[in-house]
N, C-alpha and C. Protein backbone atom coordinates (compact mmCIF):
# COMPACT_ATOMS: atom_id res chain seq x y z
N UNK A 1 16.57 -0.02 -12.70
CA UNK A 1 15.17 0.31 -12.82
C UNK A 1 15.09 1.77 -13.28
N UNK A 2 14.10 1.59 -14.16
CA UNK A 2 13.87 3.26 -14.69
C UNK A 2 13.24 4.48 -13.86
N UNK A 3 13.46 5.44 -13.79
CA UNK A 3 13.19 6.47 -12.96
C UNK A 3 11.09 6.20 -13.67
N UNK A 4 10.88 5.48 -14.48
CA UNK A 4 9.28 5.66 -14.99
C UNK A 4 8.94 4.27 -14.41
N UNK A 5 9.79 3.50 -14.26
CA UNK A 5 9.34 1.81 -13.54
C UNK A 5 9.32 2.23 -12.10
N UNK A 6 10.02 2.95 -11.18
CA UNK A 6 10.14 3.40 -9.93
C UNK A 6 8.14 4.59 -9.79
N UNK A 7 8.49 5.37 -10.70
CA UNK A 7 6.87 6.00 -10.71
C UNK A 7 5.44 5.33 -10.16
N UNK A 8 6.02 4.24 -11.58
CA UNK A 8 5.07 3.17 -11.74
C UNK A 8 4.58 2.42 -10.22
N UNK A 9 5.53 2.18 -9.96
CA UNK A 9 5.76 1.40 -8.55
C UNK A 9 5.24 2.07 -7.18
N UNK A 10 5.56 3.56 -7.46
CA UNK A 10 5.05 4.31 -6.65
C UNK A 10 3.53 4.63 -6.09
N UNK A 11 2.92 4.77 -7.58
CA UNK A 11 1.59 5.29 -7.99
C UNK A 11 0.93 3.51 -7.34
N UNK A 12 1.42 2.52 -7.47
CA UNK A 12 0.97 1.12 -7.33
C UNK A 12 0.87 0.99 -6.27
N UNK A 13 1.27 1.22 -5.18
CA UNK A 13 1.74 1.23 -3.68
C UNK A 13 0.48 2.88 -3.31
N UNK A 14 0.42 3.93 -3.87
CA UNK A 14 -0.59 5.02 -3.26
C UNK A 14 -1.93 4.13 -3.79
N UNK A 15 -1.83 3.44 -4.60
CA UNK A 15 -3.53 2.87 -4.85
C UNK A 15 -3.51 2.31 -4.02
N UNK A 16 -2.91 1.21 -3.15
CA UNK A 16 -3.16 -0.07 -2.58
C UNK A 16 -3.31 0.71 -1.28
N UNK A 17 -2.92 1.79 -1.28
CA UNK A 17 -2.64 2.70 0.07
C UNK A 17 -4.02 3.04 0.22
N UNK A 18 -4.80 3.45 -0.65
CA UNK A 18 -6.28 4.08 -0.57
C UNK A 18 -6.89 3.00 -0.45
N UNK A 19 -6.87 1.68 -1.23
CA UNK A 19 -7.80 0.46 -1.16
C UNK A 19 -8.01 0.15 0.12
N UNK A 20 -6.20 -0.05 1.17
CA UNK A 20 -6.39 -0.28 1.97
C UNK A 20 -6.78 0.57 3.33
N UNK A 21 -7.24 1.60 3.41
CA UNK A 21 -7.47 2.52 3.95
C UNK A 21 -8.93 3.01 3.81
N UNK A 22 -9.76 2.63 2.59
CA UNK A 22 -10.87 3.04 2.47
C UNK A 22 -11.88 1.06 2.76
N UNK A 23 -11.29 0.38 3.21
CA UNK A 23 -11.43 -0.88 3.21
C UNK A 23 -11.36 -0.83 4.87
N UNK A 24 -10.61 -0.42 5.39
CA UNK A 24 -10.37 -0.39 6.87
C UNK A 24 -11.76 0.46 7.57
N UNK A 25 -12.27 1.41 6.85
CA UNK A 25 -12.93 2.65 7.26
C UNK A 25 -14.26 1.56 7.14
N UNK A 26 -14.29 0.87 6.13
CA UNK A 26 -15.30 0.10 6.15
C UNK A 26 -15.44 -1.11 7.09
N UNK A 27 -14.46 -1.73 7.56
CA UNK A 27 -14.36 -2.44 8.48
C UNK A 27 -14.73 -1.96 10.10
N UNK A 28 -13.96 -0.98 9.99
CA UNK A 28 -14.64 -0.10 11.61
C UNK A 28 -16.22 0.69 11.44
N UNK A 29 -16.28 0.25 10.38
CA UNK A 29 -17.91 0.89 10.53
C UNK A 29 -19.30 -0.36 10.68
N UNK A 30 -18.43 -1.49 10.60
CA UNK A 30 -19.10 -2.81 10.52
C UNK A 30 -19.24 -3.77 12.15
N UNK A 31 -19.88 -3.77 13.17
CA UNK A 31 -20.02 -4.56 14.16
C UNK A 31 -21.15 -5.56 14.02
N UNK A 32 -20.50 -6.89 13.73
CA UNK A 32 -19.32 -7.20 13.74
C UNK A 32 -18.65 -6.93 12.11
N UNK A 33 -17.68 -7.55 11.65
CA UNK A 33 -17.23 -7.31 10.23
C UNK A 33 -17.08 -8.68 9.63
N UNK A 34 -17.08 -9.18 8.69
CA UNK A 34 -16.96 -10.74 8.13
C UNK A 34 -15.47 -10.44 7.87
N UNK A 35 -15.03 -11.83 8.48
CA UNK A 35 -13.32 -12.10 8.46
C UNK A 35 -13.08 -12.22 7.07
N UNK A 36 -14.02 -12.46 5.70
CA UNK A 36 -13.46 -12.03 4.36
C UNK A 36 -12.89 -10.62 4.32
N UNK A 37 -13.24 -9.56 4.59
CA UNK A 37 -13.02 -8.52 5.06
C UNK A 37 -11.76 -8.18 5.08
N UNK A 38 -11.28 -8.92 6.87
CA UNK A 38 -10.12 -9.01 7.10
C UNK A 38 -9.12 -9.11 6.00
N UNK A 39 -9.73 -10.74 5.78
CA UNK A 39 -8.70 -11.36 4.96
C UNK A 39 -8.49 -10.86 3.13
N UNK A 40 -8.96 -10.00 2.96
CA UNK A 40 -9.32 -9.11 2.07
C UNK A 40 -7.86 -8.00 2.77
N UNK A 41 -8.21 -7.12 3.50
CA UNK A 41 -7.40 -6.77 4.04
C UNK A 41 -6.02 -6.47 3.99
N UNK A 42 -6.08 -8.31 4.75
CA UNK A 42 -4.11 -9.06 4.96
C UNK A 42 -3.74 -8.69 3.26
N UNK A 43 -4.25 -9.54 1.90
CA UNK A 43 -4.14 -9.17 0.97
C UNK A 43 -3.41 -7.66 0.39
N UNK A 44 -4.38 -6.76 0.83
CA UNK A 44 -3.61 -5.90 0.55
C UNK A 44 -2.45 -5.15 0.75
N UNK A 45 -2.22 -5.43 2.28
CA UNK A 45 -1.49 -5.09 3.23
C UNK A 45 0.07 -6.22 2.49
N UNK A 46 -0.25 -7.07 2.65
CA UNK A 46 1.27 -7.91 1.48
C UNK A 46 1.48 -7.35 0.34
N UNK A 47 0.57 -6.49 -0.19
CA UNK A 47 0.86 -6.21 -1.58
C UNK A 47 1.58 -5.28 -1.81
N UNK A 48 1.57 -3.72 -0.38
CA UNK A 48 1.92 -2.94 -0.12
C UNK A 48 3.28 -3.39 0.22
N UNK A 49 3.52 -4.61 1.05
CA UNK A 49 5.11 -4.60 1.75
C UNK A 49 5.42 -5.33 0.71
N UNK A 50 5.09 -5.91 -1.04
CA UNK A 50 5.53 -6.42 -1.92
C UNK A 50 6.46 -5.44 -2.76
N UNK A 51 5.77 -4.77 -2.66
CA UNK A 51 6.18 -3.35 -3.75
C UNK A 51 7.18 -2.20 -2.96
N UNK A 52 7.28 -2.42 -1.25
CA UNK A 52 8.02 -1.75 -0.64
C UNK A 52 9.04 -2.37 -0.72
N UNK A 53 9.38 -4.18 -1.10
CA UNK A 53 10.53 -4.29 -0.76
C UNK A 53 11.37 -4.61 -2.59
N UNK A 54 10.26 -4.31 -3.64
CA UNK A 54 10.74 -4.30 -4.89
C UNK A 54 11.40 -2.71 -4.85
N UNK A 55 11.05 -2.03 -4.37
CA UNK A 55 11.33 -0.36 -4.38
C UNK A 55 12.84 -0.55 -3.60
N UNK A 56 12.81 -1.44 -2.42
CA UNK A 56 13.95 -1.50 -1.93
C UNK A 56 15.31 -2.18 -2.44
N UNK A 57 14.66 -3.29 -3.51
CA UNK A 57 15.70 -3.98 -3.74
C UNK A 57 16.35 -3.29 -5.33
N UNK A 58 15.70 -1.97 -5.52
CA UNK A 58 16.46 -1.68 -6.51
C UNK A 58 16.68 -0.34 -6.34
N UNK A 59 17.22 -0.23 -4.88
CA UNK A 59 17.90 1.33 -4.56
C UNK A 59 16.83 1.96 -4.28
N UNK A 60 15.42 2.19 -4.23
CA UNK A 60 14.76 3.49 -4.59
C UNK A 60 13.95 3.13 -3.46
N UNK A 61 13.82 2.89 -1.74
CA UNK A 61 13.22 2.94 -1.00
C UNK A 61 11.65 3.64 -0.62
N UNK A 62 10.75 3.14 -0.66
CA UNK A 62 9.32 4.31 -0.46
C UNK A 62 9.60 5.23 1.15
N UNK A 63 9.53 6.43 0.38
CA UNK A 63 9.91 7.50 1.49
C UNK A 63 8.23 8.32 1.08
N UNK A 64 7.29 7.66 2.16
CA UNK A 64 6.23 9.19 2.51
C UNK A 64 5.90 10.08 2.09
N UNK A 65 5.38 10.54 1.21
CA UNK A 65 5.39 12.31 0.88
C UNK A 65 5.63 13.07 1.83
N UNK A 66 4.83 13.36 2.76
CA UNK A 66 5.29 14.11 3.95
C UNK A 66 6.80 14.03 4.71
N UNK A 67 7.43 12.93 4.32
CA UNK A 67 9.11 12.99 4.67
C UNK A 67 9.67 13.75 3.91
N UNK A 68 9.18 12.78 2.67
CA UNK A 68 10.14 13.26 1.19
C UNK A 68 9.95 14.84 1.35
N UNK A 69 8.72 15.44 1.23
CA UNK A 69 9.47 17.36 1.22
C UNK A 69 9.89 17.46 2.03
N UNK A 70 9.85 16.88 3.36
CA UNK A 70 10.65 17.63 4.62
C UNK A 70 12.00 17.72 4.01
């Protein structure tokens, strides 16, 4: 895999990171919330451990920003 396909992969995984995170914020602001929602959600949340384990299976593991400079 190319050090620009690994990027790629990267930048794909911080979007899904915000989708799913600005999707959650909306969910806790909702009593009650419609289980599309959720299941909206689960969606993204697979898509994230899709791309964590394509990152994994070609050497280049997703390491955090906040790890990675440590």
């Amino acid at each position: 895999m190319t050090a620009e396909a690994v990027q790629t992969l990267n930048r794909a995984r911080a979007s899904l990171a915000r989708a799913r995170d600005g999707l959650a914020r909306r969910i806790a602001g909702m009593d009650p919330s419609p289980v599309t929602m959720a299941e909206d959600l689960t969606r993204i949340l697979v898509a994230i451990e899709a791309v964590d384990r394509a990152l994994t299976a070609e050497g280049h593991p997703y390491i955090p920003p906040d790890l990675a400079a440590g």
